[in-house]
N, C-alpha and C. Protein backbone atom coordinates (compact mmCIF):
# COMPACT_ATOMS: atom_id res chain seq x y z
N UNK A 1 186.53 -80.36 -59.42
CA UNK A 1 185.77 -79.12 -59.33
C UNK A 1 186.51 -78.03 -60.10
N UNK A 2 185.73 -77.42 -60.88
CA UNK A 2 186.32 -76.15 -61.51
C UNK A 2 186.46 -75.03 -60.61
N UNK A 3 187.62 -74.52 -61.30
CA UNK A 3 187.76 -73.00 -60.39
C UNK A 3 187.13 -71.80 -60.99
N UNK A 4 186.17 -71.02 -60.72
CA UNK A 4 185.81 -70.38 -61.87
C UNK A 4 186.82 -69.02 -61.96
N UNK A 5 186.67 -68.40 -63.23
CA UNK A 5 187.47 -67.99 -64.04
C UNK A 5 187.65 -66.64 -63.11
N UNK A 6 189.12 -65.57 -63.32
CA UNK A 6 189.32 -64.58 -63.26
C UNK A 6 187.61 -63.44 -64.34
N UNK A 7 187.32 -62.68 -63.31
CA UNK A 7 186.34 -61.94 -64.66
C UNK A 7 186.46 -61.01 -65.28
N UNK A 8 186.25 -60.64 -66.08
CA UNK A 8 186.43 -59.80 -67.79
C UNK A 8 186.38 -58.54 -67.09
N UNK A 9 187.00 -57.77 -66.98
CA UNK A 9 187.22 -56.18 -66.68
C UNK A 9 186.05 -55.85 -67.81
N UNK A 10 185.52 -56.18 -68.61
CA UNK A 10 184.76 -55.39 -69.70
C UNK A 10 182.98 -56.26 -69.77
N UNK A 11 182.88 -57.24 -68.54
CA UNK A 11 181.94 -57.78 -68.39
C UNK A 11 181.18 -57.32 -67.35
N UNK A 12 179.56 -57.30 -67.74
CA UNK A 12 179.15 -55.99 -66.85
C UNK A 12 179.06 -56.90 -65.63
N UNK A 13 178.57 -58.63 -66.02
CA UNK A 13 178.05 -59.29 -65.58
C UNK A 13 179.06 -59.93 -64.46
N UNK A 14 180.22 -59.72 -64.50
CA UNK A 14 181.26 -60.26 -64.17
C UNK A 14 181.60 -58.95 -63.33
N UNK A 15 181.13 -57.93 -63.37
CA UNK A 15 181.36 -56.90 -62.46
C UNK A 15 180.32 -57.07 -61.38
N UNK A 16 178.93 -57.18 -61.71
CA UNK A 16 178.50 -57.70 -60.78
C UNK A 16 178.30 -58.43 -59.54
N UNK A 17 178.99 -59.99 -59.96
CA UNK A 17 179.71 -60.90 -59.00
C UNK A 17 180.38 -60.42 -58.68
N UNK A 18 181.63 -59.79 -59.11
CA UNK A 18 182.47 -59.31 -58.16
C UNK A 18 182.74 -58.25 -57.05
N UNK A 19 180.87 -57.78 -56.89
CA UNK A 19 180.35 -56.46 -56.08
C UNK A 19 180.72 -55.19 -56.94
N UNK A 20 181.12 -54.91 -57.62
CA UNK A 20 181.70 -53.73 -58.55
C UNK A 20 180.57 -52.47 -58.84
N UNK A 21 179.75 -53.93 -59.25
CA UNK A 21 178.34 -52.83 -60.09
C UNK A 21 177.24 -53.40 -58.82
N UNK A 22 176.47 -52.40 -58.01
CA UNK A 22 175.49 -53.25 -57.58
C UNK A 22 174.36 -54.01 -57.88
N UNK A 23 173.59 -54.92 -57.19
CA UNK A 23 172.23 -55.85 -57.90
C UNK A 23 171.36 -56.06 -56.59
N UNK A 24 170.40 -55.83 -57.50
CA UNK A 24 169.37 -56.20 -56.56
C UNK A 24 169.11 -57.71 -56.62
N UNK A 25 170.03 -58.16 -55.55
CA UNK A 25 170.49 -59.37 -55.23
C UNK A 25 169.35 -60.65 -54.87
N UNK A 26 168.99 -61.49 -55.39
CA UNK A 26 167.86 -62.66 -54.82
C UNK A 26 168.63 -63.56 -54.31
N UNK A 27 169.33 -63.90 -55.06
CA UNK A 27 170.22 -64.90 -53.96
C UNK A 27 171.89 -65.57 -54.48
N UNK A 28 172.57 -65.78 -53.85
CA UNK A 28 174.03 -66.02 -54.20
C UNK A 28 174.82 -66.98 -53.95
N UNK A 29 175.33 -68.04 -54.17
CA UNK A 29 176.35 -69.11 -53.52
C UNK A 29 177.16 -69.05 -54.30
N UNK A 30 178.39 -69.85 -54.43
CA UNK A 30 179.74 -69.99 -54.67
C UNK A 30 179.64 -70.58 -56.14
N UNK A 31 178.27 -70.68 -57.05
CA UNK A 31 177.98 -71.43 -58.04
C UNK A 31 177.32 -70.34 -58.94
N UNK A 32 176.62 -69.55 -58.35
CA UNK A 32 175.35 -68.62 -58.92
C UNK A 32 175.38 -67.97 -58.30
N UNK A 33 174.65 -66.48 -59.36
CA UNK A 33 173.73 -65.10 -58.83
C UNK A 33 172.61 -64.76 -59.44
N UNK A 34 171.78 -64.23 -58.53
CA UNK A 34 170.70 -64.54 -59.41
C UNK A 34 170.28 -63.30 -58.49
N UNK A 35 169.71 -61.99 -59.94
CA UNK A 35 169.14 -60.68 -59.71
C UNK A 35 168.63 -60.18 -60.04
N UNK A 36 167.54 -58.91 -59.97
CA UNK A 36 166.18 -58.07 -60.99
C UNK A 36 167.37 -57.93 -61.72
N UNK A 37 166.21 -58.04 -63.21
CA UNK A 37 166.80 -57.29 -64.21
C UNK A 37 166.38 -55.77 -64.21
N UNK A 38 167.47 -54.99 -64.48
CA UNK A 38 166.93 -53.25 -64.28
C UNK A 38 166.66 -52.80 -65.54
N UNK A 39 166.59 -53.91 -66.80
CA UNK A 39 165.62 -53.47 -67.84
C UNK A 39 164.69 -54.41 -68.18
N UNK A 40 163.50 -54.61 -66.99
CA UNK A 40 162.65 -55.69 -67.29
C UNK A 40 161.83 -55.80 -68.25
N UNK A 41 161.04 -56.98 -68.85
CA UNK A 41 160.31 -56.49 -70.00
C UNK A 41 159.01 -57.03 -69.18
N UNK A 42 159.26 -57.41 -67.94
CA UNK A 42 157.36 -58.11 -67.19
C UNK A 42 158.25 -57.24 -65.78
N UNK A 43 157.19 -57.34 -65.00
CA UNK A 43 157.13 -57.52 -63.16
C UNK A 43 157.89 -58.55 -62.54
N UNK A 44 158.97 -58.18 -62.44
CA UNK A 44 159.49 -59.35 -61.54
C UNK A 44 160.54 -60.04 -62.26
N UNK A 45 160.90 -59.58 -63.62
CA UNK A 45 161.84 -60.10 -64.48
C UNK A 45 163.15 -60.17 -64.04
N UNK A 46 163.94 -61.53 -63.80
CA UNK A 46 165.01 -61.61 -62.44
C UNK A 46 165.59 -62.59 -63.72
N UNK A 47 167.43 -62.41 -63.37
CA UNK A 47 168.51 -63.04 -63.90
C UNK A 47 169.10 -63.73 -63.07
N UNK A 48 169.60 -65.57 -63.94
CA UNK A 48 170.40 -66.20 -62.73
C UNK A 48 171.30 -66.30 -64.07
N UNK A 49 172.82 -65.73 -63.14
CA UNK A 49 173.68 -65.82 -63.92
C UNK A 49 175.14 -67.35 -63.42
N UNK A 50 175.89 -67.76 -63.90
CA UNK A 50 176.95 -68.56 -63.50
C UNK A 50 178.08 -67.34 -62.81
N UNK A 51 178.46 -67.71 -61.81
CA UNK A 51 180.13 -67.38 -61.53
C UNK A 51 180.90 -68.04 -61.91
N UNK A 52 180.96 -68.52 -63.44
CA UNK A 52 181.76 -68.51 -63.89
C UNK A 52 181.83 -67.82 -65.25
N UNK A 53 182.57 -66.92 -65.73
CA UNK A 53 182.63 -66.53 -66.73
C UNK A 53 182.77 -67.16 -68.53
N UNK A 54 181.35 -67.85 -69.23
CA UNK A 54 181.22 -68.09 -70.07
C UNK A 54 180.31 -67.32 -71.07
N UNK A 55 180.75 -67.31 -72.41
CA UNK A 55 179.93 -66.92 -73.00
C UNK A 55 178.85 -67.74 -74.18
N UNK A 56 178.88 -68.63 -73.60
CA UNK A 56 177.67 -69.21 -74.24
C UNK A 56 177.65 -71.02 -72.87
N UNK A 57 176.27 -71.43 -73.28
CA UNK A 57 176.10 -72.25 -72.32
C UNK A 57 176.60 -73.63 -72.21
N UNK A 58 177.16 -73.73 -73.46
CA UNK A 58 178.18 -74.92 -73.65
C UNK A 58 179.19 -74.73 -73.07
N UNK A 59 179.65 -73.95 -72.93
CA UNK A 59 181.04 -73.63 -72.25
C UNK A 59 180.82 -73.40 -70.58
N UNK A 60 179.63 -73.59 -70.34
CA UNK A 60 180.01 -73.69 -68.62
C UNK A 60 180.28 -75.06 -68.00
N UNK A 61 181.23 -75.05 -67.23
CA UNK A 61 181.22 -76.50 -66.56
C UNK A 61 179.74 -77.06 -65.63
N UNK A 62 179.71 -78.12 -65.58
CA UNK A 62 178.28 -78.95 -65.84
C UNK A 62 178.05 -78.60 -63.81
N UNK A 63 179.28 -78.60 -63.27
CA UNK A 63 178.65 -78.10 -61.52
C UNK A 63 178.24 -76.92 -61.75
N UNK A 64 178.43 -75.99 -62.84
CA UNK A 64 177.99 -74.51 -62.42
C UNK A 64 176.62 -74.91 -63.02
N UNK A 65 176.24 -75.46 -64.41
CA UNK A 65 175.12 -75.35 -64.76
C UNK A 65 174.27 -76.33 -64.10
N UNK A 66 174.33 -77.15 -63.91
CA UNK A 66 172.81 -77.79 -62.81
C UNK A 66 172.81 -76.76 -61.61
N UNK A 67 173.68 -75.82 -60.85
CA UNK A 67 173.23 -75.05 -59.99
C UNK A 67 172.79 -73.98 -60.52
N UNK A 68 172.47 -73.65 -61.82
CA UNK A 68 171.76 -72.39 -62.59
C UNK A 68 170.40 -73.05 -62.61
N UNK A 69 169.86 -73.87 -63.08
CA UNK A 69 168.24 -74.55 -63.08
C UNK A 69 167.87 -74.66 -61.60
N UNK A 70 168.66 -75.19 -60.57
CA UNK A 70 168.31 -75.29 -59.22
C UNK A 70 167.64 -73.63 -58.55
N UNK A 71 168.81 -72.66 -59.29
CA UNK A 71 168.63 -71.18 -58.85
C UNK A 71 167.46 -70.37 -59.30
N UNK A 72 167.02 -71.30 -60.81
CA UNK A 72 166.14 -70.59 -61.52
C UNK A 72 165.25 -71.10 -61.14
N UNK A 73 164.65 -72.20 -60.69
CA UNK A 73 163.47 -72.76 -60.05
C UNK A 73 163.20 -72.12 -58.69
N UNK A 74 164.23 -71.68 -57.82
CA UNK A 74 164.08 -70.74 -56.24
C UNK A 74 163.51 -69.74 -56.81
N UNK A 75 164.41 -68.80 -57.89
CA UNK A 75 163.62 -67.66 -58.02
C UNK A 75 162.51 -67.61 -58.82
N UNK A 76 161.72 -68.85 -59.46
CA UNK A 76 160.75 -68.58 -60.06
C UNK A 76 159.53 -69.09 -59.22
N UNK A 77 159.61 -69.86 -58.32
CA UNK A 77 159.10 -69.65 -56.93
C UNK A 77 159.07 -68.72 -56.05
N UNK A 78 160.00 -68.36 -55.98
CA UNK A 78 159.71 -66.75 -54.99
C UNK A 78 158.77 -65.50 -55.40
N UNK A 79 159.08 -65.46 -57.04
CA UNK A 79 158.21 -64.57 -57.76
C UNK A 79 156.90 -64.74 -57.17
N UNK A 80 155.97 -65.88 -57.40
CA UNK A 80 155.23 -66.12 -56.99
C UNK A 80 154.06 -66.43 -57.71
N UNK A 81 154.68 -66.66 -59.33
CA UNK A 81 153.64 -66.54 -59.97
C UNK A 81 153.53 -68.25 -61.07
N UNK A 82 152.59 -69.04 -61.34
CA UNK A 82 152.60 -70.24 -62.10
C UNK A 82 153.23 -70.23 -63.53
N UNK A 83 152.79 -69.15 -64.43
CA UNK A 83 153.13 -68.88 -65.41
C UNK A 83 154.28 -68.21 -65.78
N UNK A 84 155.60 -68.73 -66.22
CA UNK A 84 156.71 -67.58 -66.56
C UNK A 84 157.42 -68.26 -67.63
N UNK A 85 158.39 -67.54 -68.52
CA UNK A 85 159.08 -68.10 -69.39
C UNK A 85 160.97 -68.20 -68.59
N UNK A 86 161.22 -69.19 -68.70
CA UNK A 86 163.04 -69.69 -68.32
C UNK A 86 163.51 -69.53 -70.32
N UNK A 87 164.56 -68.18 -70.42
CA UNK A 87 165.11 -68.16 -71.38
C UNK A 87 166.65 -67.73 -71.18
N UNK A 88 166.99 -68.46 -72.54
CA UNK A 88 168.57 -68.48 -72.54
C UNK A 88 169.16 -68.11 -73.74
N UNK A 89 169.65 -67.04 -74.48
CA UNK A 89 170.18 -66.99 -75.57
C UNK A 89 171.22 -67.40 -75.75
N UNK A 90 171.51 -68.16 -76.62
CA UNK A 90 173.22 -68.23 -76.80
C UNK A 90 173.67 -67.40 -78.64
N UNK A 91 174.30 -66.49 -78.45
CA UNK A 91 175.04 -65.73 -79.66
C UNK A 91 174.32 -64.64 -80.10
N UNK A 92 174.54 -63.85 -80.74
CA UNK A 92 174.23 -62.58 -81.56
C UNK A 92 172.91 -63.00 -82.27
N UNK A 93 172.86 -63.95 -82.97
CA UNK A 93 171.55 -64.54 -83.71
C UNK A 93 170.37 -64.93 -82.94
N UNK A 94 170.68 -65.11 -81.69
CA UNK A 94 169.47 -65.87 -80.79
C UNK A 94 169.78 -64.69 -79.76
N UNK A 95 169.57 -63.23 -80.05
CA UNK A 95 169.11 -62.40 -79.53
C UNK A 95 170.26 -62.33 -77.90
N UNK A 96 171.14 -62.71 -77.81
CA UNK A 96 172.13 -62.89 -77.07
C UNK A 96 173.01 -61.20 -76.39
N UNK A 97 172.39 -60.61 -75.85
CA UNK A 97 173.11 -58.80 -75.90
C UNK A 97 174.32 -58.77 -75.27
N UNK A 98 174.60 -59.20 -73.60
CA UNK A 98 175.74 -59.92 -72.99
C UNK A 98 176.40 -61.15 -72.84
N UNK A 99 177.76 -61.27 -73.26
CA UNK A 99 178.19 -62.50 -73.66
C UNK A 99 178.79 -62.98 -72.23
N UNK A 100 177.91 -62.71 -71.66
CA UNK A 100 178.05 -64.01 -70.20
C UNK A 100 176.84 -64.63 -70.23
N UNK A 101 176.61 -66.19 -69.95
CA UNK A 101 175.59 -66.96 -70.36
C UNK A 101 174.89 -66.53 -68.55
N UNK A 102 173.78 -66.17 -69.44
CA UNK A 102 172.05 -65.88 -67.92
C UNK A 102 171.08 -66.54 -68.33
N UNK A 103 170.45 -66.86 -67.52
CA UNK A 103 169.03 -67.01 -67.94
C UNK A 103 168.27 -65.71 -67.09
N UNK A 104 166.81 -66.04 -68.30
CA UNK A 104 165.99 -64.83 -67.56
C UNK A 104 164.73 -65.67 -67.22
N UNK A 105 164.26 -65.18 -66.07
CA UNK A 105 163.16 -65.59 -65.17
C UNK A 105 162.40 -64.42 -65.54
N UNK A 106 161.23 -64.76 -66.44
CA UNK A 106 160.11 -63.91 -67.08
C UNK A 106 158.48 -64.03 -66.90
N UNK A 107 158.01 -63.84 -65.74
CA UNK A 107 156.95 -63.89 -65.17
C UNK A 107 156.16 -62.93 -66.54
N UNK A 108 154.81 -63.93 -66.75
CA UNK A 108 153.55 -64.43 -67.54
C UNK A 108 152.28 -64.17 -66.72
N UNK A 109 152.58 -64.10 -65.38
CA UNK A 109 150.79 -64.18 -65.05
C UNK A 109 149.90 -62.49 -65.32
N UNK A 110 149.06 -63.06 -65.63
CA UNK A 110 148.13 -61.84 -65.79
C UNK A 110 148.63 -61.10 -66.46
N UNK A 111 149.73 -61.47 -67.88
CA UNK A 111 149.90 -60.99 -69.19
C UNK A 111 149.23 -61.15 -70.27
N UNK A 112 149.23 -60.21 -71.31
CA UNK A 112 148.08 -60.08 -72.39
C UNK A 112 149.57 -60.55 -73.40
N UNK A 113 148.81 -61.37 -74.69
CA UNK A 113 149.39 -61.57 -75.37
C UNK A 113 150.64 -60.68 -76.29
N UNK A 114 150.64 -59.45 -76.09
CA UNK A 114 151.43 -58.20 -76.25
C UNK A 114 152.21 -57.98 -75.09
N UNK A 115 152.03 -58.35 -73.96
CA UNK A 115 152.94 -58.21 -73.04
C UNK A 115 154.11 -59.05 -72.38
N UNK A 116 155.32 -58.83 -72.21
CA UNK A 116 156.51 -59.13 -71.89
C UNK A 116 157.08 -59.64 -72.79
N UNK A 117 157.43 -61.32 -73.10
CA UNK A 117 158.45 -61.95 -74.11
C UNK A 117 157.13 -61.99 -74.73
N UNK A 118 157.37 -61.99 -75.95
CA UNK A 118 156.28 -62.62 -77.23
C UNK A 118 157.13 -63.76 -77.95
N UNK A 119 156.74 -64.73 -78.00
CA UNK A 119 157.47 -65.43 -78.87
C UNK A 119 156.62 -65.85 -79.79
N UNK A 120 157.07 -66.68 -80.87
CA UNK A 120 156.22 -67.39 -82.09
C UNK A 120 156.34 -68.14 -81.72
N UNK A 121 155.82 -69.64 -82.62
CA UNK A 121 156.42 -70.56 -82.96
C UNK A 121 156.59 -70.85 -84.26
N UNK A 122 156.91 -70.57 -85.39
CA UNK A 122 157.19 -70.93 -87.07
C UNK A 122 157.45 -72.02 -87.06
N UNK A 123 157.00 -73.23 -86.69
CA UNK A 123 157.27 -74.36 -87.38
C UNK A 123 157.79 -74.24 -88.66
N UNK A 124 158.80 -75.35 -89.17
CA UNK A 124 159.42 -75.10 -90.29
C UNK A 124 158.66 -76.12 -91.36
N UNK A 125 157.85 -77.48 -90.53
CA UNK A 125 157.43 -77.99 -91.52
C UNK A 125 157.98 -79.46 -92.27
N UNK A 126 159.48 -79.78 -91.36
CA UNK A 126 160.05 -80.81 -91.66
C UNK A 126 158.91 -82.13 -91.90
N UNK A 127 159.79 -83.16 -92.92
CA UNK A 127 159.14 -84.43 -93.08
C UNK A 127 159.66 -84.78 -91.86
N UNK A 128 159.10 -86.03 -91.68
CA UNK A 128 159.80 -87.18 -90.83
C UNK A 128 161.07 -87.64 -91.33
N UNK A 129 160.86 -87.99 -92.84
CA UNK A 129 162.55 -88.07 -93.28
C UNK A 129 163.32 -87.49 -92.77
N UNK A 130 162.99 -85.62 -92.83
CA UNK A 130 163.95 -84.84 -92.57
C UNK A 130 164.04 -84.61 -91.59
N UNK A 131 163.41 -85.13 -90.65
CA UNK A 131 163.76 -85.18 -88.97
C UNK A 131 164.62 -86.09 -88.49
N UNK A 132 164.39 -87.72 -89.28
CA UNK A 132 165.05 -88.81 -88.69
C UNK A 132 166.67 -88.77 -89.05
N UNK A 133 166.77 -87.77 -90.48
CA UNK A 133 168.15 -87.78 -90.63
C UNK A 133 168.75 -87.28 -89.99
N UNK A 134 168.48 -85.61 -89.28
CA UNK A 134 168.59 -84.44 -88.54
C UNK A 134 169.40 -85.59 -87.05
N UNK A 135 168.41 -86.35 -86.59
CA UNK A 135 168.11 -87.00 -85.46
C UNK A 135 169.33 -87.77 -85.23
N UNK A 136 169.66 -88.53 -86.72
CA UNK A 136 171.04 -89.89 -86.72
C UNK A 136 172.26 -89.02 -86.42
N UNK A 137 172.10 -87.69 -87.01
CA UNK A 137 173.11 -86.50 -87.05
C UNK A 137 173.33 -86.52 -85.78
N UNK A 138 172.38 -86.03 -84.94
CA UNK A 138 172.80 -85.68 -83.69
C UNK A 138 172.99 -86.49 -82.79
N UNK A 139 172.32 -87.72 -82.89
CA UNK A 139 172.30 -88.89 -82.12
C UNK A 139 173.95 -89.45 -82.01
N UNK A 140 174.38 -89.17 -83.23
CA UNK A 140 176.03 -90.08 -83.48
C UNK A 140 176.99 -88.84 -82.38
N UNK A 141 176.68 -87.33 -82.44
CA UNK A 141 177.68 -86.56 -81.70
C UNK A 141 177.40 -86.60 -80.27
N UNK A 142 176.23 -87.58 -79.82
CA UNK A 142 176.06 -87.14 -78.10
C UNK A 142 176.88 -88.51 -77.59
């Protein structure tokens, strides 16, 4: 079992867990926290974060992260709503603002296509060639 980490004096998120900053708390164990976000972009827009201090999601140990999907499924049940988006940025490029890895619980129901996350999809258009090579690539590092 990992111990999770001392937290970042300069992490807001890590102030949080540690009661510092308050949250409007949904729920907490020795693995996870999970709280409204106080800059929501829907109704009900709630963060489950790790207690452990990582900044991207590769770097959390694998007991903290299966208890982040367990946390994010409670609170996307409690919301109460069928439709929501589970998102995770990892880095500066994938829209990433705090470098402690969260997910956000982003309730969808009875949103208009302009409202809350918008996402695309841009397909890029790959062949199959250029998938199956992509595929051997990644297939050989797992």
């Amino acid at each position: 079992m990992t111990t999770p980490t001392k937290h970042l004096a300069s992490c807001i998120f890590c102030k949080i867990i540690a009661g510092e900053i308050p949250s409007f708390t949904l729920l907490s164990n020795d693995k996870v926290h999970a709280f409204m976000d106080i800059g929501p972009i829907a109704k009900n827009h709630a963060l489950v974060i790790p207690k452990y201090h990582a900044p991207r999601f590769g770097d959390v140990p694998d007991e903290y992260a299966s208890e982040i999907l367990l946390a994010a499924k409670k609170v996307a049940k409690a919301i109460g709503c069928e439709e929501y988006n589970i998102l995770q940025n990892n880095g500066k490029n994938a829209h990433q603002v705090v470098d402690h890895v969260h997910f956000h619980i982003i309730p969808k129901e009875g949103a208009t296509d302009d409202s809350g996350l918008v996402i695309g999809w841009p397909a890029q258009g790959l062949s199959m060639d250029q998938i199956k090579e992509e595929f051997e690539k990644v297939k050989a590092r797992i």
